[in-house]
Protein backbone atom coordinates (compact mmCIF):
# COMPACT_ATOMS: atom_id res chain seq x y z
CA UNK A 1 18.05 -46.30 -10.34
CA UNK A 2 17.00 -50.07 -8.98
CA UNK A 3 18.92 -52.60 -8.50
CA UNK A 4 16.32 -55.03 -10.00
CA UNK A 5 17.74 -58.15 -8.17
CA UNK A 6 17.11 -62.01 -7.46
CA UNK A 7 18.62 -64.17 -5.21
CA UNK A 8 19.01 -68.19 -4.70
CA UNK A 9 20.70 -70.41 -2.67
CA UNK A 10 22.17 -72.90 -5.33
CA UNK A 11 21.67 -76.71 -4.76
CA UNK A 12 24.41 -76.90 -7.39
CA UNK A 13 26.54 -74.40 -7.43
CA UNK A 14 29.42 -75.89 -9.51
CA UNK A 15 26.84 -76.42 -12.12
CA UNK A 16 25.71 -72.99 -12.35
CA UNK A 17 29.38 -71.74 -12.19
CA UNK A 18 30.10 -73.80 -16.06
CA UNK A 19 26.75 -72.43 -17.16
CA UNK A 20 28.04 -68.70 -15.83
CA UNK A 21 31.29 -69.21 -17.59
CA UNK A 22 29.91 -69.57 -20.90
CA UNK A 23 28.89 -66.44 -20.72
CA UNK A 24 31.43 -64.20 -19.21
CA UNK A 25 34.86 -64.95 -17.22
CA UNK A 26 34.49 -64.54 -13.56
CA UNK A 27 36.40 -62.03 -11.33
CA UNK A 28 37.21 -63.41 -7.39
CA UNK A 29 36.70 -60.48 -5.15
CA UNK A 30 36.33 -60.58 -1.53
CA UNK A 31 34.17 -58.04 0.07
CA UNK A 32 34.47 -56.52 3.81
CA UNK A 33 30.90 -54.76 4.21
CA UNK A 34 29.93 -53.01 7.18
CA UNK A 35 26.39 -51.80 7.56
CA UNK A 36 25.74 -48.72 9.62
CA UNK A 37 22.41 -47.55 11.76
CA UNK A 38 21.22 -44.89 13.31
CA UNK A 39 21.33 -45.70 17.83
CA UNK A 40 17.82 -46.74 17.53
CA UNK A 41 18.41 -49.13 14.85
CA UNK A 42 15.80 -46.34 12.54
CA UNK A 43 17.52 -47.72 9.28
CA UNK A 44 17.44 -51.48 9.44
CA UNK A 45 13.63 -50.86 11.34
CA UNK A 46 12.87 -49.22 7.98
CA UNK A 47 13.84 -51.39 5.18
CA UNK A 48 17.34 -48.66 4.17
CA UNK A 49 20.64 -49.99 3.95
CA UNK A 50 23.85 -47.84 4.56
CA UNK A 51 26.79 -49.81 3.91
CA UNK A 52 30.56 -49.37 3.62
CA UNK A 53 32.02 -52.02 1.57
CA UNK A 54 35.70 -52.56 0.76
CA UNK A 55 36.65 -54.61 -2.52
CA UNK A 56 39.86 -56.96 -3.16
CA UNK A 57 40.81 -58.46 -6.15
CA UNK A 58 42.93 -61.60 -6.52
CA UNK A 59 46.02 -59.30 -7.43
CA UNK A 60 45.34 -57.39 -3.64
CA UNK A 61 44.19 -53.95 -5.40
CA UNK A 62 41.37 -52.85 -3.30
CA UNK A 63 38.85 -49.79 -3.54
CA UNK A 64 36.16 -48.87 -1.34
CA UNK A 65 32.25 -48.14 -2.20
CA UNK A 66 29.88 -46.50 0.02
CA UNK A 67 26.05 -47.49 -0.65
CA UNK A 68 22.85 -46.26 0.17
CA UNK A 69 19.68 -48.29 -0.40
CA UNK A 70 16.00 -47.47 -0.11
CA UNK A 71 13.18 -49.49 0.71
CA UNK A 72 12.08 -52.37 -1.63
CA UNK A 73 10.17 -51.29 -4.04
CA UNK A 74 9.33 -55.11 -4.77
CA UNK A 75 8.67 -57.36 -2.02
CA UNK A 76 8.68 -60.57 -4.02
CA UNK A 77 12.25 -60.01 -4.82
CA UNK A 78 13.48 -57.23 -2.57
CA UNK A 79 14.42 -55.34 -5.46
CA UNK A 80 15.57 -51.47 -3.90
CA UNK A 81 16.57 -47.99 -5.06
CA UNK A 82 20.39 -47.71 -5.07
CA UNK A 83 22.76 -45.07 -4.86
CA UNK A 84 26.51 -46.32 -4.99
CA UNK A 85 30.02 -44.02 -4.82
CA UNK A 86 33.25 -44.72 -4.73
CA UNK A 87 35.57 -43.42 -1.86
CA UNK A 88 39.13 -42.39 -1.43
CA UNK A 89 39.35 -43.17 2.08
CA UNK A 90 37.29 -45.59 4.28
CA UNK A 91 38.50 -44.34 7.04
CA UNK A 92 37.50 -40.54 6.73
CA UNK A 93 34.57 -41.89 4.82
CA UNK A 94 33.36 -43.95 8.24
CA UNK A 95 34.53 -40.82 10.34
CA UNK A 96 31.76 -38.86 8.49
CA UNK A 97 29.36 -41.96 9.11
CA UNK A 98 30.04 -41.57 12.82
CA UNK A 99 29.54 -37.76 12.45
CA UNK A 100 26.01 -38.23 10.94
CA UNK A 101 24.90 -40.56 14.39
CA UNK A 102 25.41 -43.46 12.48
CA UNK A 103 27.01 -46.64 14.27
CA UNK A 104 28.27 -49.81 13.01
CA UNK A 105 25.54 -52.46 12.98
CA UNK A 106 26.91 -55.39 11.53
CA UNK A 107 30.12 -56.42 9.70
CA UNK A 108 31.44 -59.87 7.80
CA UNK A 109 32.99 -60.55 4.58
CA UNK A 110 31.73 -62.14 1.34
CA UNK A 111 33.60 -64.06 -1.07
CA UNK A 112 32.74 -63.36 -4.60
CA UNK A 113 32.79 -64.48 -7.85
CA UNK A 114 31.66 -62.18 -10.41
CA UNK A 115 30.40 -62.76 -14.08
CA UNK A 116 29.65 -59.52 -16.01
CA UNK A 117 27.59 -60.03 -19.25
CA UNK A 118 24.63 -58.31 -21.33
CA UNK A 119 21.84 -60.45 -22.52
CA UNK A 120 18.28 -58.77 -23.60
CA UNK A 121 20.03 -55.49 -24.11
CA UNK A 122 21.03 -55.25 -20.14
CA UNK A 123 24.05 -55.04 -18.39
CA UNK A 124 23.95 -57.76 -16.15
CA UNK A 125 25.86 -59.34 -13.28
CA UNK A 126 26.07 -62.51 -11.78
CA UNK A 127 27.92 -62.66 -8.63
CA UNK A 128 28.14 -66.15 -6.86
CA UNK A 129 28.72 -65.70 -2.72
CA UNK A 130 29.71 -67.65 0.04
CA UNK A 131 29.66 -65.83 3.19
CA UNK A 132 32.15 -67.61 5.58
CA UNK A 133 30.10 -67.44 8.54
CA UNK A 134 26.48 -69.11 6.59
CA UNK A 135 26.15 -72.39 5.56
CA UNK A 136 25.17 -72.06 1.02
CA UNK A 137 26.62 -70.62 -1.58
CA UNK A 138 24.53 -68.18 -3.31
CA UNK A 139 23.69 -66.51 -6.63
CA UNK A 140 22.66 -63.12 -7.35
CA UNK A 141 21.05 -61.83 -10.38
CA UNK A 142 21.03 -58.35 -10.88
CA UNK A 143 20.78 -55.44 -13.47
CA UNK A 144 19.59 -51.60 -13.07
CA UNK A 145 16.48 -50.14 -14.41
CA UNK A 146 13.83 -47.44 -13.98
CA UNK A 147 11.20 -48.13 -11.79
CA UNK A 148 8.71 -47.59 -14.36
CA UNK A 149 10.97 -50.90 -16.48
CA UNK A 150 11.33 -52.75 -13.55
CA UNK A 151 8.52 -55.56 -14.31
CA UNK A 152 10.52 -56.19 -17.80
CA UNK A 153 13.37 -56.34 -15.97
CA UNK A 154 12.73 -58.50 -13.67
CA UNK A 155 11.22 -61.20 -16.37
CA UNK A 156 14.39 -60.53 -17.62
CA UNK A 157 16.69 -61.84 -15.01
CA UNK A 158 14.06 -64.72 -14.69
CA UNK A 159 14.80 -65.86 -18.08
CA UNK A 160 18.47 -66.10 -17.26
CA UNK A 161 17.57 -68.10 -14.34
CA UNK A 162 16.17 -70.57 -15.91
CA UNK A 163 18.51 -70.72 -18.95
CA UNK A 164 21.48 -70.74 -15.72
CA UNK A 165 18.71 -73.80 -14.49
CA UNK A 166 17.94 -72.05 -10.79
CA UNK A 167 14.61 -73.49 -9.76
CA UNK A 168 12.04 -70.90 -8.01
CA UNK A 169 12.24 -73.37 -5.33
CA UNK A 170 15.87 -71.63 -4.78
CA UNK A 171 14.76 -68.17 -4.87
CA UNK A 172 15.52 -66.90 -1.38
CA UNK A 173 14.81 -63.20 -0.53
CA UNK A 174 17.03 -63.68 2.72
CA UNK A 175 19.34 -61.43 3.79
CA UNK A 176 23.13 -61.61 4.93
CA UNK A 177 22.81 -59.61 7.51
CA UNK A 178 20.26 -61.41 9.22
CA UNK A 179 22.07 -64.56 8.49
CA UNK A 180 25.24 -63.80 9.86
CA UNK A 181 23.51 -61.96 12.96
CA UNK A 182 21.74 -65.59 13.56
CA UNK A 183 24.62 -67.50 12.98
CA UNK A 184 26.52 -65.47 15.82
CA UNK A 185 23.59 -65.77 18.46
């Protein structure tokens, strides 16, 4: 499946938040992600993600997800193959990681609202981030599709953009994890 996905960094967040609400009632998670890469940095060097991601909810339940993603298979929007599991234990899970020649690469935390609604006949979600260590709050837009649906998709999400009122002067296609590496140069 793809993860047919936009993201912007909002010039008015609060705004979008009321326009998010009247469609679905948001969830505050906080993520911990850790992205993993092979010695000679082989995954990042070729567009794949491996990441590790632990979920909290504002009640302190967590879970953990381990995710695989593939190169974009849209540039405009970085749009990527996704393969997602849950896991019982993060810390066997990473063991196996580290098994595999896999090191850490990168780790930070995201702070999450999440607004979970269907419009067009999709499952979508809308999660807004902050990322403690990045100036912006941010908003992505995603649903999952076949490749061969991903144009419709896509117009899709870009219809709820503008009803949410996210100008294409927001779209951003920049990534956390060269955000937070800059921020801690």
């Amino acid at each position: 499946m793809i993860e047919a996905e936009y993201k912007a960094e909002l010039t008015t967040p609060d705004r979008v938040r009321a326009a998010l609400r009247e469609r679905a009632t948001p969830i505050a998670v906080s993520y911990w992600d850790t992205y993993y890469d092979t010695p000679d940095n082989r995954f990042d060097g070729s567009g794949r993600e491996l990441r590790l991601r632990t979920v909290q909810d504002s009640t302190g339940r967590q879970w953990h997800l381990l995710t695989f993603k593939a190169p974009a298979v849209d540039t405009e929007t970085g749009s990527k193959p996704e393969f997602e599991t849950s896991v019982a234990d993060r810390d066997a899970m990473q063991d196996i990681i580290f098994q595999l020649g896999f090191r850490p690469s990168i780790s930070f935390t995201k702070r999450c609202e999440n607004f979970e609604f269907t419009t067009a006949g999709r499952s979508m979600l809308a999660t807004i981030a902050e990322v403690p260590e990045i100036a912006g709050t941010f908003l992505e837009l995603e649903t999952r599709t076949e490749e061969s649906d991903l144009p419709l998709a896509l117009e899709d999400l870009r219809t709820v953009l503008a009803e949410l009122g996210i100008s294409p002067g927001e779209l951003t296609n920049k990534l956390y994890t060269d955000a937070v590496r800059q921020a801690r140069r």
